[in-house]
PDB file of N, CA and C in Angstrom:
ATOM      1  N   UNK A   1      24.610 -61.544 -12.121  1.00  0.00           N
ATOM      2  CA  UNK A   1      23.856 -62.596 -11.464  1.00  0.00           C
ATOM      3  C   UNK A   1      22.873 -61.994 -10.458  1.00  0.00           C
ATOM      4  N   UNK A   2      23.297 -60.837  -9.506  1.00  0.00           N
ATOM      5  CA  UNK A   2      22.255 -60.376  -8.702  1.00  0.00           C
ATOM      6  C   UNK A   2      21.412 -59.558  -9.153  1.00  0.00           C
ATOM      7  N   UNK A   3      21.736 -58.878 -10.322  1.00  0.00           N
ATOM      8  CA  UNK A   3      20.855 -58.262 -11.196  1.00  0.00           C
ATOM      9  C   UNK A   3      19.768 -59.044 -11.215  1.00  0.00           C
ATOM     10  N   UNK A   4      20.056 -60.264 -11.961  1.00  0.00           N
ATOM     11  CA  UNK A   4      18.920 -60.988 -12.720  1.00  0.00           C
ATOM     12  C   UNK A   4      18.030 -61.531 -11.582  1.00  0.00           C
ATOM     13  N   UNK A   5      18.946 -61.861 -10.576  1.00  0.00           N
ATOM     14  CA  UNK A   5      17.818 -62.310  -9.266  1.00  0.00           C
ATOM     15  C   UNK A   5      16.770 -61.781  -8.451  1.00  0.00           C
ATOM     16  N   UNK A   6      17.662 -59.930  -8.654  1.00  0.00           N
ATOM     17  CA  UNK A   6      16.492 -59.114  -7.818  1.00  0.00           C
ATOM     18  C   UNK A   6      15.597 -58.991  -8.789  1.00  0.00           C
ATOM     19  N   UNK A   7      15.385 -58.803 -10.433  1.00  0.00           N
ATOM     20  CA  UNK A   7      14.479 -58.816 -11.362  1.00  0.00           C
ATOM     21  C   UNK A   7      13.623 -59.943 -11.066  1.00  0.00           C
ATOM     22  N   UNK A   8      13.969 -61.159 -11.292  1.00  0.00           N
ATOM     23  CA  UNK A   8      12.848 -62.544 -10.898  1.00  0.00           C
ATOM     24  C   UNK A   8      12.174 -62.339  -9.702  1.00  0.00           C
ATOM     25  N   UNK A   9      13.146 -61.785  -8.630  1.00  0.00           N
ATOM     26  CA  UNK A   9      12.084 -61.329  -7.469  1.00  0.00           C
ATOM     27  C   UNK A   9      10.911 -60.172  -7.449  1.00  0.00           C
ATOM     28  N   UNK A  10      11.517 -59.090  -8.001  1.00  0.00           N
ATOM     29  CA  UNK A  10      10.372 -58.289  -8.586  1.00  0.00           C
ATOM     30  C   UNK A  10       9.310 -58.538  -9.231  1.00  0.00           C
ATOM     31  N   UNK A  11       9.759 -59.223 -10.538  1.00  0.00           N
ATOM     32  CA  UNK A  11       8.566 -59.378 -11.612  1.00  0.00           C
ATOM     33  C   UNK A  11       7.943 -60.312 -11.346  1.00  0.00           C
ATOM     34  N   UNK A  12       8.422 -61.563 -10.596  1.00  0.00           N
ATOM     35  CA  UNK A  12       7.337 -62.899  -9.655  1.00  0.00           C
ATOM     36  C   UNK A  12       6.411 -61.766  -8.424  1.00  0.00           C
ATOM     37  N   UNK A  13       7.273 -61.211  -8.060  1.00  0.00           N
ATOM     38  CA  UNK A  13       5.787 -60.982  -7.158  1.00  0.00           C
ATOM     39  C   UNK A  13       4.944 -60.076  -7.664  1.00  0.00           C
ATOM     40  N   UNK A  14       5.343 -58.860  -9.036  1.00  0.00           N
ATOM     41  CA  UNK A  14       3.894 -58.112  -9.561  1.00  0.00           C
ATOM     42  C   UNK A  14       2.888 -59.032  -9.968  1.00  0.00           C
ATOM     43  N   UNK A  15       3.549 -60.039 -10.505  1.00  0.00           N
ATOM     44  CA  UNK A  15       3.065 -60.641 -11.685  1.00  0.00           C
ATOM     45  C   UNK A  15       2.212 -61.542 -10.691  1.00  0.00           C
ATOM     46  N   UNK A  16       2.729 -62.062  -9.381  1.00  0.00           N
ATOM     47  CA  UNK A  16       1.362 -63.187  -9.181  1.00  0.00           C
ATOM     48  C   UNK A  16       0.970 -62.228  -8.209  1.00  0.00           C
ATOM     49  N   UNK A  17       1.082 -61.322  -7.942  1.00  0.00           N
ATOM     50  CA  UNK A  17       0.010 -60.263  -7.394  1.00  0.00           C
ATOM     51  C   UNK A  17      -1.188 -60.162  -7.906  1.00  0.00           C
ATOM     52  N   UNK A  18      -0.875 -59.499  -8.988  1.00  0.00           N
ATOM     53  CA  UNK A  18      -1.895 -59.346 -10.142  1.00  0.00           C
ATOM     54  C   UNK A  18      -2.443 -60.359 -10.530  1.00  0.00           C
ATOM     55  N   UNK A  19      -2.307 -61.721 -10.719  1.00  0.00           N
ATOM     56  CA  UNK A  19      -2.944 -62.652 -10.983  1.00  0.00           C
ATOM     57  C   UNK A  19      -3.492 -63.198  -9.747  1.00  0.00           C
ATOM     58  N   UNK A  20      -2.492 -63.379  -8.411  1.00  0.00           N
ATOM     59  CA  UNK A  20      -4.115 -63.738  -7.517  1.00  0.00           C
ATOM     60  C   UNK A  20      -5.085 -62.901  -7.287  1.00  0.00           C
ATOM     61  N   UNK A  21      -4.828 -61.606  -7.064  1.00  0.00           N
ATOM     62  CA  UNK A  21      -6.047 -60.445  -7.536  1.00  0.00           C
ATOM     63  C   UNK A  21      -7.050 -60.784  -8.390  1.00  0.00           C
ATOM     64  N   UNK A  22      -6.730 -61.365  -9.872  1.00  0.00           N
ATOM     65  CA  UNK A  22      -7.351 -61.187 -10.693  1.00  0.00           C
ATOM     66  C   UNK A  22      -8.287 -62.568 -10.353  1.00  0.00           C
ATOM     67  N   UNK A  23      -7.634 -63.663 -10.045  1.00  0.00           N
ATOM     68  CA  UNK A  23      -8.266 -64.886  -9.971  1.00  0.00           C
ATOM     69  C   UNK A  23      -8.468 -65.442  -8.223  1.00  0.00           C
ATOM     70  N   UNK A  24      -8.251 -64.986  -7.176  1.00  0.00           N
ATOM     71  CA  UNK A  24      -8.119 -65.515  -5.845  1.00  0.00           C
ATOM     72  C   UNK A  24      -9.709 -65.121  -5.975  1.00  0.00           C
ATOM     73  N   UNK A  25     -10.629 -65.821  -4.979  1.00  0.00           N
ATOM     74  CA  UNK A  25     -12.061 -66.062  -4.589  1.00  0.00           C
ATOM     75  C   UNK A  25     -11.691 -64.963  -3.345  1.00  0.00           C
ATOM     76  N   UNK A  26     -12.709 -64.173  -3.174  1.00  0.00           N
ATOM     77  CA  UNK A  26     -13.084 -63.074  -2.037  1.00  0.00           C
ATOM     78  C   UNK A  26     -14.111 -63.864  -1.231  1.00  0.00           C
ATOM     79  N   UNK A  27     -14.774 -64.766  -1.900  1.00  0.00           N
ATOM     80  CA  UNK A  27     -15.955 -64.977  -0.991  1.00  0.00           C
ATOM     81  C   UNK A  27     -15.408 -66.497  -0.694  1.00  0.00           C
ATOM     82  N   UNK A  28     -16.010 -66.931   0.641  1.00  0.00           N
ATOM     83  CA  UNK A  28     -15.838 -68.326   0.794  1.00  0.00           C
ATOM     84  C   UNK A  28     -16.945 -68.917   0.926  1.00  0.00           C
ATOM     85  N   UNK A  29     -17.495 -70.674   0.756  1.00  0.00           N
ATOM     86  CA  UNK A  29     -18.219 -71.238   1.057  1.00  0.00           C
ATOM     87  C   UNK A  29     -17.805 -72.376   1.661  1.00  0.00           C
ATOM     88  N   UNK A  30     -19.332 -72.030   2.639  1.00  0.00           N
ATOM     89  CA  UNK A  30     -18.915 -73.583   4.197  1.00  0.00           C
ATOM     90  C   UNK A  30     -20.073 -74.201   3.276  1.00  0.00           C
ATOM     91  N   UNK A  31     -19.959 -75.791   3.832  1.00  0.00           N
ATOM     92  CA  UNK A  31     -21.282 -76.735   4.059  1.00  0.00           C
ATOM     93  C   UNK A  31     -21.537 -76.817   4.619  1.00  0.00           C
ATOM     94  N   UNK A  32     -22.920 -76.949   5.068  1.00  0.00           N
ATOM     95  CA  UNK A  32     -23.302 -76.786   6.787  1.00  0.00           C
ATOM     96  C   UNK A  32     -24.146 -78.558   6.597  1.00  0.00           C
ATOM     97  N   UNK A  33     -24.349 -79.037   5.602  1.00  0.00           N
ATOM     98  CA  UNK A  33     -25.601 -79.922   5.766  1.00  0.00           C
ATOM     99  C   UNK A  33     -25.664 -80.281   4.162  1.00  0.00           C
ATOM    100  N   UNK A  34     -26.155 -81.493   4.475  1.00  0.00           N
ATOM    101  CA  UNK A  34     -26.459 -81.834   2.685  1.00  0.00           C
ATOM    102  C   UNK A  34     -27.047 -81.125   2.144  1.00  0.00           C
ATOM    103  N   UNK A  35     -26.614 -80.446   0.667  1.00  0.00           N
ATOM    104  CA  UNK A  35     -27.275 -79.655  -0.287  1.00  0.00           C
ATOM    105  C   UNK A  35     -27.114 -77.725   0.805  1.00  0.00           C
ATOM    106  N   UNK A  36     -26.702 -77.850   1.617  1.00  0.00           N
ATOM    107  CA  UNK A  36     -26.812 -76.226   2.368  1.00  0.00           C
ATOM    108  C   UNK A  36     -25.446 -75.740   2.458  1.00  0.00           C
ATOM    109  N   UNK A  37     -25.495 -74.608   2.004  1.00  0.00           N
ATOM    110  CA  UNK A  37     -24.113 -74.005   1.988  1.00  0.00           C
ATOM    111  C   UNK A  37     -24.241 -72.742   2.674  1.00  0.00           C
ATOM    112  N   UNK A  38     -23.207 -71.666   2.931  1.00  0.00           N
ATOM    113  CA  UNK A  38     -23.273 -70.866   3.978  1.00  0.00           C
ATOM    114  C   UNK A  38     -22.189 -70.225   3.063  1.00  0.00           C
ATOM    115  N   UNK A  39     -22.590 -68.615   2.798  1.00  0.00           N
ATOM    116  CA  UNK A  39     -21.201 -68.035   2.331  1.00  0.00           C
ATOM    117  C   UNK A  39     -20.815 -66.868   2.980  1.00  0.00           C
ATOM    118  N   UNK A  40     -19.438 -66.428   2.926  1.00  0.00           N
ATOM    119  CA  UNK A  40     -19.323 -65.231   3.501  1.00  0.00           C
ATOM    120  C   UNK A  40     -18.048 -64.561   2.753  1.00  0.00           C
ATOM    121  N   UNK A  41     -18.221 -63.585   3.064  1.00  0.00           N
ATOM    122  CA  UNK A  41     -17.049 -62.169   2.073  1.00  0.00           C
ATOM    123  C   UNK A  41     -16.345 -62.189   3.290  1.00  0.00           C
ATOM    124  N   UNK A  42     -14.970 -62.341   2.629  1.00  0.00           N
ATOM    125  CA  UNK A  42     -13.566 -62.003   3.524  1.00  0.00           C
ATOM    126  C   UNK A  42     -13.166 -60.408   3.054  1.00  0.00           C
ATOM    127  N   UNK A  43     -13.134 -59.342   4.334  1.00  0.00           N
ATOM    128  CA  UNK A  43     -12.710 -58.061   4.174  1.00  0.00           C
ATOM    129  C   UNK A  43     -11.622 -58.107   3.680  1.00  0.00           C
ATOM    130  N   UNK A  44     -11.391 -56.774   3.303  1.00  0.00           N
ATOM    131  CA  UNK A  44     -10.584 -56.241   2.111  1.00  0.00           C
ATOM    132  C   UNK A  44      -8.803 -56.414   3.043  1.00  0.00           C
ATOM    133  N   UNK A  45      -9.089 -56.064   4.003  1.00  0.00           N
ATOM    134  CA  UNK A  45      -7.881 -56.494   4.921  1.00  0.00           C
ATOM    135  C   UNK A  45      -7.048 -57.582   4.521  1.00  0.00           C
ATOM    136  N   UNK A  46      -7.458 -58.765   5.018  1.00  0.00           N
ATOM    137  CA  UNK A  46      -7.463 -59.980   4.896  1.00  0.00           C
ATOM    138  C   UNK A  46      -7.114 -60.896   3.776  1.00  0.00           C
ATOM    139  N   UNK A  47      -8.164 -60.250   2.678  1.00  0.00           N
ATOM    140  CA  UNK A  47      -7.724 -60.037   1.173  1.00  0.00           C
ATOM    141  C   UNK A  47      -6.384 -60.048   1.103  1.00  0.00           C
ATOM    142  N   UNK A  48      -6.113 -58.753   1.325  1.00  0.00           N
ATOM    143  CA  UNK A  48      -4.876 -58.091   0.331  1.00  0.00           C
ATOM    144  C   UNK A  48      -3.882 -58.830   1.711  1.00  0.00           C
ATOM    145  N   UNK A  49      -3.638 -59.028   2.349  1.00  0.00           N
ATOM    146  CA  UNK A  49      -2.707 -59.800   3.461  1.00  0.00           C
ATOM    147  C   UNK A  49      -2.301 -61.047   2.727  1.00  0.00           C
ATOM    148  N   UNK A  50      -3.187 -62.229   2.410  1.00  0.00           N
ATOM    149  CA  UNK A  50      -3.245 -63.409   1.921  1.00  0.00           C
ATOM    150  C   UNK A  50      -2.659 -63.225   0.154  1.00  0.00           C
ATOM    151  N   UNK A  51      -3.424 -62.488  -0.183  1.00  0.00           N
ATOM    152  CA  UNK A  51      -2.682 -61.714  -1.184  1.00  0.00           C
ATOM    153  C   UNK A  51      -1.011 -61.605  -1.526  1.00  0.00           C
ATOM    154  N   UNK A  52      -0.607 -60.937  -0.340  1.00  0.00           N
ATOM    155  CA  UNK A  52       0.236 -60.482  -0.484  1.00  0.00           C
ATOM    156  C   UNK A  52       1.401 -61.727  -0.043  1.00  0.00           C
ATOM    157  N   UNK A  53       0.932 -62.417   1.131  1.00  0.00           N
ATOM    158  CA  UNK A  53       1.728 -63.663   1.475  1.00  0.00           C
ATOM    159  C   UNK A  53       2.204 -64.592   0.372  1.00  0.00           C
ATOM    160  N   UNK A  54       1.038 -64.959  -0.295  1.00  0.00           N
ATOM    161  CA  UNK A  54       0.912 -66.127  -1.208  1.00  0.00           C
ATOM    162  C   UNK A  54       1.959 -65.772  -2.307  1.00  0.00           C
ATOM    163  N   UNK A  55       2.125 -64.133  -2.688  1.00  0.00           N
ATOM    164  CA  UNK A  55       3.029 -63.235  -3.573  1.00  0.00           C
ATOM    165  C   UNK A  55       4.564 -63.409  -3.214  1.00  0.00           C
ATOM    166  N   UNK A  56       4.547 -63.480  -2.404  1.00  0.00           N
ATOM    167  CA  UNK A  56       6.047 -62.919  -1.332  1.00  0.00           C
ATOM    168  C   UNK A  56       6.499 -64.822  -1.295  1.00  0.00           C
ATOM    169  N   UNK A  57       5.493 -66.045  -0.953  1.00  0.00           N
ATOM    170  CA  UNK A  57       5.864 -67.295  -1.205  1.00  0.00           C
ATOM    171  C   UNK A  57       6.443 -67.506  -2.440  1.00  0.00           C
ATOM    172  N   UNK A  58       5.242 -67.067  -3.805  1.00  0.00           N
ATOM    173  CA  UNK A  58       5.828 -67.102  -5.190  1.00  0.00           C
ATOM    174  C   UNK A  58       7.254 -66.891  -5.652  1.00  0.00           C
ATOM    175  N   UNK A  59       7.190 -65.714  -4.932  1.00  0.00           N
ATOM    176  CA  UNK A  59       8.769 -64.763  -5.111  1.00  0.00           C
ATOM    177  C   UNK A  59       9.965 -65.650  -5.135  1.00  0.00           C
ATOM    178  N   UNK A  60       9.959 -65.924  -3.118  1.00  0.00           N
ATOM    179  CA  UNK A  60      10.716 -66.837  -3.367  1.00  0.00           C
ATOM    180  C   UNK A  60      11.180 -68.214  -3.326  1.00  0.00           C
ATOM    181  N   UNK A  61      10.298 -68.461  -4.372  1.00  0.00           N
ATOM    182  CA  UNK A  61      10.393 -69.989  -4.773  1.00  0.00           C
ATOM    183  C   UNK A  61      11.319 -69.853  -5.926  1.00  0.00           C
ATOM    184  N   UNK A  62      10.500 -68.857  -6.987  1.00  0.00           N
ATOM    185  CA  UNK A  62      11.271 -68.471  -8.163  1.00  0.00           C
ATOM    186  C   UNK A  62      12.592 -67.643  -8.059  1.00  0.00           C
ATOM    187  N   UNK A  63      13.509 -67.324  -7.094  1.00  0.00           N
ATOM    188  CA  UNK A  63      14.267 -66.503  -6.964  1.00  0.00           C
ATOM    189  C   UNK A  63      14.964 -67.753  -6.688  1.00  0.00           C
ATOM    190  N   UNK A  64      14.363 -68.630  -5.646  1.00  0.00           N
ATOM    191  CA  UNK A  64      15.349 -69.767  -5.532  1.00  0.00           C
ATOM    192  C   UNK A  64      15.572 -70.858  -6.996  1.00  0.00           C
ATOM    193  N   UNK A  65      14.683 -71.089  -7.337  1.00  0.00           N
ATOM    194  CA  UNK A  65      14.637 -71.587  -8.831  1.00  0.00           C
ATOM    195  C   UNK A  65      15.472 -71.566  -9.987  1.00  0.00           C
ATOM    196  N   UNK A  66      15.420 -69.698  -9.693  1.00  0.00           N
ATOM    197  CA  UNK A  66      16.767 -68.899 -10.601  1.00  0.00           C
ATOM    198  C   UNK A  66      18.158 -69.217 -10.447  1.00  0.00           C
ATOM    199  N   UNK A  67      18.519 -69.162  -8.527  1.00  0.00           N
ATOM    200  CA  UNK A  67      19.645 -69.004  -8.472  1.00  0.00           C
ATOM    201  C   UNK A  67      20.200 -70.871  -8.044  1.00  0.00           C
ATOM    202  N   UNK A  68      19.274 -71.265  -8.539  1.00  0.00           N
ATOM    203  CA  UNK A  68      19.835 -72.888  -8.965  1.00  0.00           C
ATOM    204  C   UNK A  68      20.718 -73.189  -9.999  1.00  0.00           C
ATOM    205  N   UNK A  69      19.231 -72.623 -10.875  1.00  0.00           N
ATOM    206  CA  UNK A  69      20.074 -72.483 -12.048  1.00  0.00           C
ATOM    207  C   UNK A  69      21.019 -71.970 -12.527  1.00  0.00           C
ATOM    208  N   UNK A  70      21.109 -70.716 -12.056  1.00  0.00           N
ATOM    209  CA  UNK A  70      22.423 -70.201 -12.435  1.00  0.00           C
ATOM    210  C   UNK A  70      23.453 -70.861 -11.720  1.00  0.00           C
ATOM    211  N   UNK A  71      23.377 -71.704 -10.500  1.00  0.00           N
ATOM    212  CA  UNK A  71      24.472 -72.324  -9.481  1.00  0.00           C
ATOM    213  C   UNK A  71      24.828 -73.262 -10.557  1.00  0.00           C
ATOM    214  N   UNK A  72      23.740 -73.724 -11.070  1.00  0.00           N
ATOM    215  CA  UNK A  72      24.161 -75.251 -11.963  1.00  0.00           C
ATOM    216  C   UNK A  72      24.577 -74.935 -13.063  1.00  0.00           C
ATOM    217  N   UNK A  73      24.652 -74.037 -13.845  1.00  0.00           N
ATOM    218  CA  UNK A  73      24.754 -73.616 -14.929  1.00  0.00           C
ATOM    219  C   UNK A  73      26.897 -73.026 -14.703  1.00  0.00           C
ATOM    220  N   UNK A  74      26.896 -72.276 -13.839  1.00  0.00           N
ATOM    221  CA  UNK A  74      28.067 -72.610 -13.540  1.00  0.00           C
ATOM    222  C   UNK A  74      29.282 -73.259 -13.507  1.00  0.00           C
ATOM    223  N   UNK A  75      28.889 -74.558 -12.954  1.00  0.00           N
ATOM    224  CA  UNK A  75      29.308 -75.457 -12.943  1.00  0.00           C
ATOM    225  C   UNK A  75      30.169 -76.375 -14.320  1.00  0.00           C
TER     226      UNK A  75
END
């Protein structure tokens, strides 16, 4: 059982690592005014921080997810 849990925790967070990497927006846009927009690049810092949070949330959602199931499955 803890096998399988530290695995879901592992492979959830490469896996949406790599996918918010692949798909998270670097740049943001404000509106300042009808039709005017304003953009700016978030440093690489910041990036990989948010990155990494949003990863580490994923994790454990799905770790908790897992060990539901296996609680219920139990049963």
């Amino acid at each position: 059982m803890e096998k399988l849990l530290v695995k879901t925790g592992v492979y959830s967070f490469i896996i949406s690592f790599i996918g918010f990497l692949i798909f998270f927006p670097r740049e943001r846009r404000f509106e300042e005014g009808p039709n005017e927009y304003v953009g700016e690049i978030v440093p690489y810092s910041e990036f990989f921080f948010n990155i990494t949070r949003y990863s580490a949330i994923v994790m454990v959602i799905a770790v908790l997810i897992v060990a539901l199931y296996l609680w219920a499955d139990k049963k």
